[in-house]
Protein backbone atom coordinates (compact mmCIF):
# COMPACT_ATOMS: atom_id res chain seq x y z
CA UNK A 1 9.52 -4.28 15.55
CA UNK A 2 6.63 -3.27 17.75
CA UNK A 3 3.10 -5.13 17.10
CA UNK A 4 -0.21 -2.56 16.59
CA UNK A 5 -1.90 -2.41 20.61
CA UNK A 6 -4.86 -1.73 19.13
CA UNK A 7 -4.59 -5.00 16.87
CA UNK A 8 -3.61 -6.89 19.73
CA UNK A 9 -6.75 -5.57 21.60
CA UNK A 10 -9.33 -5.67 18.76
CA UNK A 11 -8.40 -9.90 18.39
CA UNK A 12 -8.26 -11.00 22.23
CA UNK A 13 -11.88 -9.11 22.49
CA UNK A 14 -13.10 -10.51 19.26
CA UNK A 15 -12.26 -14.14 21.03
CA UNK A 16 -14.18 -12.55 23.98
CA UNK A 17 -10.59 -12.88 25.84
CA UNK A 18 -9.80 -11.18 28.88
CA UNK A 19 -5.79 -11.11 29.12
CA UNK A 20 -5.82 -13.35 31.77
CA UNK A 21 -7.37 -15.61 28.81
CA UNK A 22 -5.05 -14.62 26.38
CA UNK A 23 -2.17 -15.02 28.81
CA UNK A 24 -2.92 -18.95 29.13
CA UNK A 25 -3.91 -19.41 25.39
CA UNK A 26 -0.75 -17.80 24.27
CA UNK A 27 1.52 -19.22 27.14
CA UNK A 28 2.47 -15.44 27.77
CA UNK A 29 2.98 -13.78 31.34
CA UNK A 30 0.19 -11.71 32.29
CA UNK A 31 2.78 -8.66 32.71
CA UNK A 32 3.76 -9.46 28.90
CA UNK A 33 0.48 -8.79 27.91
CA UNK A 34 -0.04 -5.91 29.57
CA UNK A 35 2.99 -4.40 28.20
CA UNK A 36 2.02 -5.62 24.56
CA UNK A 37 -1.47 -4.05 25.02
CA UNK A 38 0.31 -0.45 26.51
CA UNK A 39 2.94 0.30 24.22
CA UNK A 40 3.43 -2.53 21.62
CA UNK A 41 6.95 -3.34 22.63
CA UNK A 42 7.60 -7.45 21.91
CA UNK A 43 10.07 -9.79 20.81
CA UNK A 44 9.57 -11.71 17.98
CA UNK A 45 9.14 -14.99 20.30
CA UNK A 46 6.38 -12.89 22.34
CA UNK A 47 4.73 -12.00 18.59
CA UNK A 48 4.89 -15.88 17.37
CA UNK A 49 2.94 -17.00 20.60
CA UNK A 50 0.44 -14.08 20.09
CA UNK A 51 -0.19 -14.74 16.31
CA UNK A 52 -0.63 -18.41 17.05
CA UNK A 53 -3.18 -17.60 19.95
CA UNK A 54 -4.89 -16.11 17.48
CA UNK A 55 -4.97 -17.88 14.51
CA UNK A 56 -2.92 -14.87 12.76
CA UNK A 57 0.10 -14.56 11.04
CA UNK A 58 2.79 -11.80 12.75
CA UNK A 59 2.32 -9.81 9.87
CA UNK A 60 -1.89 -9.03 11.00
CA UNK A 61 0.01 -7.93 14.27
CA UNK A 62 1.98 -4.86 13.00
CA UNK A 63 0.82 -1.51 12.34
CA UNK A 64 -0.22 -0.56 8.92
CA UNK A 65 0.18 3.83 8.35
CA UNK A 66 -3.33 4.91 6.45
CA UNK A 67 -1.11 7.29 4.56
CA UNK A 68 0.92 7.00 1.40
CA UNK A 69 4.36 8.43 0.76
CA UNK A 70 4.70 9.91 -2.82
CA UNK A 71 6.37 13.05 -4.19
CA UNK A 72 4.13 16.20 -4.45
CA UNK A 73 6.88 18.29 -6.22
CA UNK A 74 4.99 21.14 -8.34
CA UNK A 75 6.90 20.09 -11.48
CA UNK A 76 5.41 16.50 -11.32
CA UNK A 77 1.81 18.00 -10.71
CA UNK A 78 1.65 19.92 -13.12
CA UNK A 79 2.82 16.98 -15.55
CA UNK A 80 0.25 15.19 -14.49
CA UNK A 81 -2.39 18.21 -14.51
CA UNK A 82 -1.46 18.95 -18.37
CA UNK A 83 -2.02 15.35 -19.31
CA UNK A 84 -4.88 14.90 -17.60
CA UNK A 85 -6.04 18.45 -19.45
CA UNK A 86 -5.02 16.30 -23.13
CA UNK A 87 -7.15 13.49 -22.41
CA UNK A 88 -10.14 15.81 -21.77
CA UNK A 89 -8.99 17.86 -24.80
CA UNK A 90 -9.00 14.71 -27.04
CA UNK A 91 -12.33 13.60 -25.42
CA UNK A 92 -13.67 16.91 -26.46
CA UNK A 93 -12.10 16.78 -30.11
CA UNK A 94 -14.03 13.71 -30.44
CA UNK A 95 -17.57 15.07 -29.18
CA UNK A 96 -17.05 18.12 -31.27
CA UNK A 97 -16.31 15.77 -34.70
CA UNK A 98 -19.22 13.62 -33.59
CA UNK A 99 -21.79 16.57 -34.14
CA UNK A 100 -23.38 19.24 -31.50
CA UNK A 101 -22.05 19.14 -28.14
CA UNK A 102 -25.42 19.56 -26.96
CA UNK A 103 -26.09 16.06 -28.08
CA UNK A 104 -23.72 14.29 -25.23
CA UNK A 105 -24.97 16.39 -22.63
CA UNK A 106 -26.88 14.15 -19.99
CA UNK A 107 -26.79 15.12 -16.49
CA UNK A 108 -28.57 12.26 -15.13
CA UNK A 109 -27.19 10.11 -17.07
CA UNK A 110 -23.53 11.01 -15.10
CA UNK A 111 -25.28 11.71 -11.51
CA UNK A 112 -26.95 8.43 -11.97
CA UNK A 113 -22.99 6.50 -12.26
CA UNK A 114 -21.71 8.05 -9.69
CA UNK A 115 -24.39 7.28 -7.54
CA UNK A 116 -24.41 4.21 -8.28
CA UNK A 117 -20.54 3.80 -8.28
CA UNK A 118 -20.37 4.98 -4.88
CA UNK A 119 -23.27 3.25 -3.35
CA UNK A 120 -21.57 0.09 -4.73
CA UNK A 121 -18.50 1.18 -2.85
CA UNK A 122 -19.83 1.79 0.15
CA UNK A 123 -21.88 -1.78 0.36
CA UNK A 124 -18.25 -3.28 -0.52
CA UNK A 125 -16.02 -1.15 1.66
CA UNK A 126 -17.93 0.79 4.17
CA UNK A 127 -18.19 4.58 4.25
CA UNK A 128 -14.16 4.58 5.36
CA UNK A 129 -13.38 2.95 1.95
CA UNK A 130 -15.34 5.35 -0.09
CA UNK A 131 -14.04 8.13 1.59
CA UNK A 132 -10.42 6.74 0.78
CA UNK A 133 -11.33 6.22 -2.97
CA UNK A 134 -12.33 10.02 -3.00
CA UNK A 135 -9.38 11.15 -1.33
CA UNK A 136 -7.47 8.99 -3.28
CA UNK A 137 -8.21 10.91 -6.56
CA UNK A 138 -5.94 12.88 -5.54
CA UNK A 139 -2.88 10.82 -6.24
CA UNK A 140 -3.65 11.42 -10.09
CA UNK A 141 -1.41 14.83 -9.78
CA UNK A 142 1.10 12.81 -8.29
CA UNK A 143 4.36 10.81 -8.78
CA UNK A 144 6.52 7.94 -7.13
CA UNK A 145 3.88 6.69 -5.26
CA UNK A 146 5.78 4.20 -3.01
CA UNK A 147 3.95 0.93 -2.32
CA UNK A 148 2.24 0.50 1.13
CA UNK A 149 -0.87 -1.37 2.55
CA UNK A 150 -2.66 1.97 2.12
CA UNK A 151 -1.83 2.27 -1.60
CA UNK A 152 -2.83 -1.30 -2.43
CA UNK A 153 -6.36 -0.67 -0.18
CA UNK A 154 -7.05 1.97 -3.04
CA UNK A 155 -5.89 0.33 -5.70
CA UNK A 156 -8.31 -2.16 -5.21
CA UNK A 157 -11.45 -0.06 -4.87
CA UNK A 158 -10.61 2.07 -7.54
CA UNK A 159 -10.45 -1.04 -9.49
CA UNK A 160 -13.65 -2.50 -8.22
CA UNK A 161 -15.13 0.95 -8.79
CA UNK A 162 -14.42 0.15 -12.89
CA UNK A 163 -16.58 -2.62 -12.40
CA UNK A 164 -19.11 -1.27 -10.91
CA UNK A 165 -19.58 1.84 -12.88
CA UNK A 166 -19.49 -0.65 -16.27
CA UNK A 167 -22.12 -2.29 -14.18
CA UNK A 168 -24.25 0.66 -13.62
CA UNK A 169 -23.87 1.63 -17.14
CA UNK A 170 -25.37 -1.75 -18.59
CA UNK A 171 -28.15 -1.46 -15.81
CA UNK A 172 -29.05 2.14 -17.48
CA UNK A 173 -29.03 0.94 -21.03
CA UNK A 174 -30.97 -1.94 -20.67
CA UNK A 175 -33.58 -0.25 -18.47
CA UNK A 176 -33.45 2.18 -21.57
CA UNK A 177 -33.66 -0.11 -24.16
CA UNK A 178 -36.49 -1.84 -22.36
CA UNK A 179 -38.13 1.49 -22.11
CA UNK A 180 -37.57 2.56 -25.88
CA UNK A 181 -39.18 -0.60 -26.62
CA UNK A 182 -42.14 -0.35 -24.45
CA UNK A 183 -42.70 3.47 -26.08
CA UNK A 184 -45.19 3.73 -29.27
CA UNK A 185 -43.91 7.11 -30.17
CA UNK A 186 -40.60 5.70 -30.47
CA UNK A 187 -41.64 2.45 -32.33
CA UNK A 188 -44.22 4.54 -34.90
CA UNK A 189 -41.35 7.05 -35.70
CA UNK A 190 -37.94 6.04 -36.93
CA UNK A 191 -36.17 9.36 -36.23
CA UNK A 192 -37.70 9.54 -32.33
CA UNK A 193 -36.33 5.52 -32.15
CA UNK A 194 -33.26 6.65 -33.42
CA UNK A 195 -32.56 9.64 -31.38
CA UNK A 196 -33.72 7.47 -28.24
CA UNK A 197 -31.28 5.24 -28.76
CA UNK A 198 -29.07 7.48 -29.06
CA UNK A 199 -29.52 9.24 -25.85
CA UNK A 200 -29.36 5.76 -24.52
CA UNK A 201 -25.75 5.07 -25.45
CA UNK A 202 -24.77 8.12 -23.47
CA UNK A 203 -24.33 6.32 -20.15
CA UNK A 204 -21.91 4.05 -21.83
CA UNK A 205 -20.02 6.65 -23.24
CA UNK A 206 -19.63 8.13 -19.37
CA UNK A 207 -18.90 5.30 -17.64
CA UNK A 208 -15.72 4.50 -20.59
CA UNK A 209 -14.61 8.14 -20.20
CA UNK A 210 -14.69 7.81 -16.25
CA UNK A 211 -13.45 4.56 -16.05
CA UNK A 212 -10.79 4.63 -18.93
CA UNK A 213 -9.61 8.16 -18.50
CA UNK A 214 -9.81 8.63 -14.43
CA UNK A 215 -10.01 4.84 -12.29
CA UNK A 216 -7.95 2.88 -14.73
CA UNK A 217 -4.75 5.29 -14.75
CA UNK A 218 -4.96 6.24 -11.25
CA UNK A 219 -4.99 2.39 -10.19
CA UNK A 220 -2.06 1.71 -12.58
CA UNK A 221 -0.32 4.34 -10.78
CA UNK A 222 -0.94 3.31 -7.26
CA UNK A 223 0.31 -0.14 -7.81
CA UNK A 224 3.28 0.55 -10.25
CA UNK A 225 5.78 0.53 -7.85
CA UNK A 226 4.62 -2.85 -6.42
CA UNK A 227 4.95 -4.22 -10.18
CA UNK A 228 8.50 -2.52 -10.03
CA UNK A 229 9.27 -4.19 -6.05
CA UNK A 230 8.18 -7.55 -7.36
CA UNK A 231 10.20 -7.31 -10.39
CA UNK A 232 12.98 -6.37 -8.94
């Protein structure tokens, strides 16, 4: 099994190794690093010495693919597509039996999660991780999702991204709250405290409808098959 060159590469310079360095440190040939460096090619003897040189285990060494195999058949799609049109449907029943729909309509209150969502991710992760949690919302229209590196590296944003966008949420209410509080219209009329507070709840209701109805099942789905690997 070839080792990653560019692994090999990015550890001897973050030693601030030449290969002459890493030659002696791993008790390698110079030629054998050279040819590790080029094209990978190793035994596993060459790949112990190198991982021990390094402080790594062999598995750091290898290669891991950024993509993620599943199955993009149109029938499994669209299975996907029509549930993911029920849960907005029952979301909607729900708004609709709660009053005017013009009552859970708060733009800011949504642009204001996923700002903060995504800023989170990107402190956490870098830009490259919140550009894979984007792409990665993609793998909600799909199926057998087989396990991989790559497919674990979402998983865990997207479940980090719960967190923070229940985080944002309580940020918003209680800077809401706080604000409600601080207002004298609000406190000398009942129905304007009321309606405030109302309005206020609206960023929870986002976040659950995000988080519950988008992250949560998309995560499940991108680590199922580990659960099943494990288990089997």
């Amino acid at each position: 099994m070839q080792v990653s060159p560019e692994k090999v590469k990015h550890f001897r310079k973050e030693n601030g190794w030449s290969q002459e360095v890493l030659a002696k440190a791993s008790g390698l040939s110079l030629r054998t690093i050279q040819r590790v460096e080029k094209d990978g090619n190793s035994s596993s003897e060459t790949q112990l010495a190198l991982a021990a040189a390094f402080n790594k285990s062999t598995k750091e060494l290898f290669f891991v693919s950024n993509k993620i195999e599943t199955n993009w058949k149109w029938r499994n799609i669209m299975q996907s597509f029509l549930a993911l049109i029920v849960v907005v449907a029952a979301v909607l029943m729900l708004l609709v039996l709660g009053g005017d729909l013009g009552m859970f309509a708060d733009v800011y209150g949504i642009l204001f999660l996923l700002l903060f969502m995504y800023s989170c991710t990107v402190v956490a992760y870098g830009f490259y991780g919140l550009r894979q949690s984007i792409i990665g919302l993609r793998y909600l229209f799909s199926s057998d999702i087989k396990h991989s590196p790559a497919s674990e590296f979402i998983s865990v944003i997207i479940q980090k991204q719960v967190s923070f966008i229940y985080g944002g949420a309580l940020i918003a209410t209680l800077v809401g709250s706080i604000a409600i509080l601080s207002s004298s219209d609000a406190l000398a009329s009942h129905v304007v405290f009321l309606n405030a507070f109302a309005v206020n709840l609206l960023v929870l209701l986002y976040a659950s409808i995000i988080a519950e109805g988008i992250l949560r099942p998309l995560s499940a789905k991108l680590t199922l098959q580990q659960h099943i690997t494990h288990n089997s």
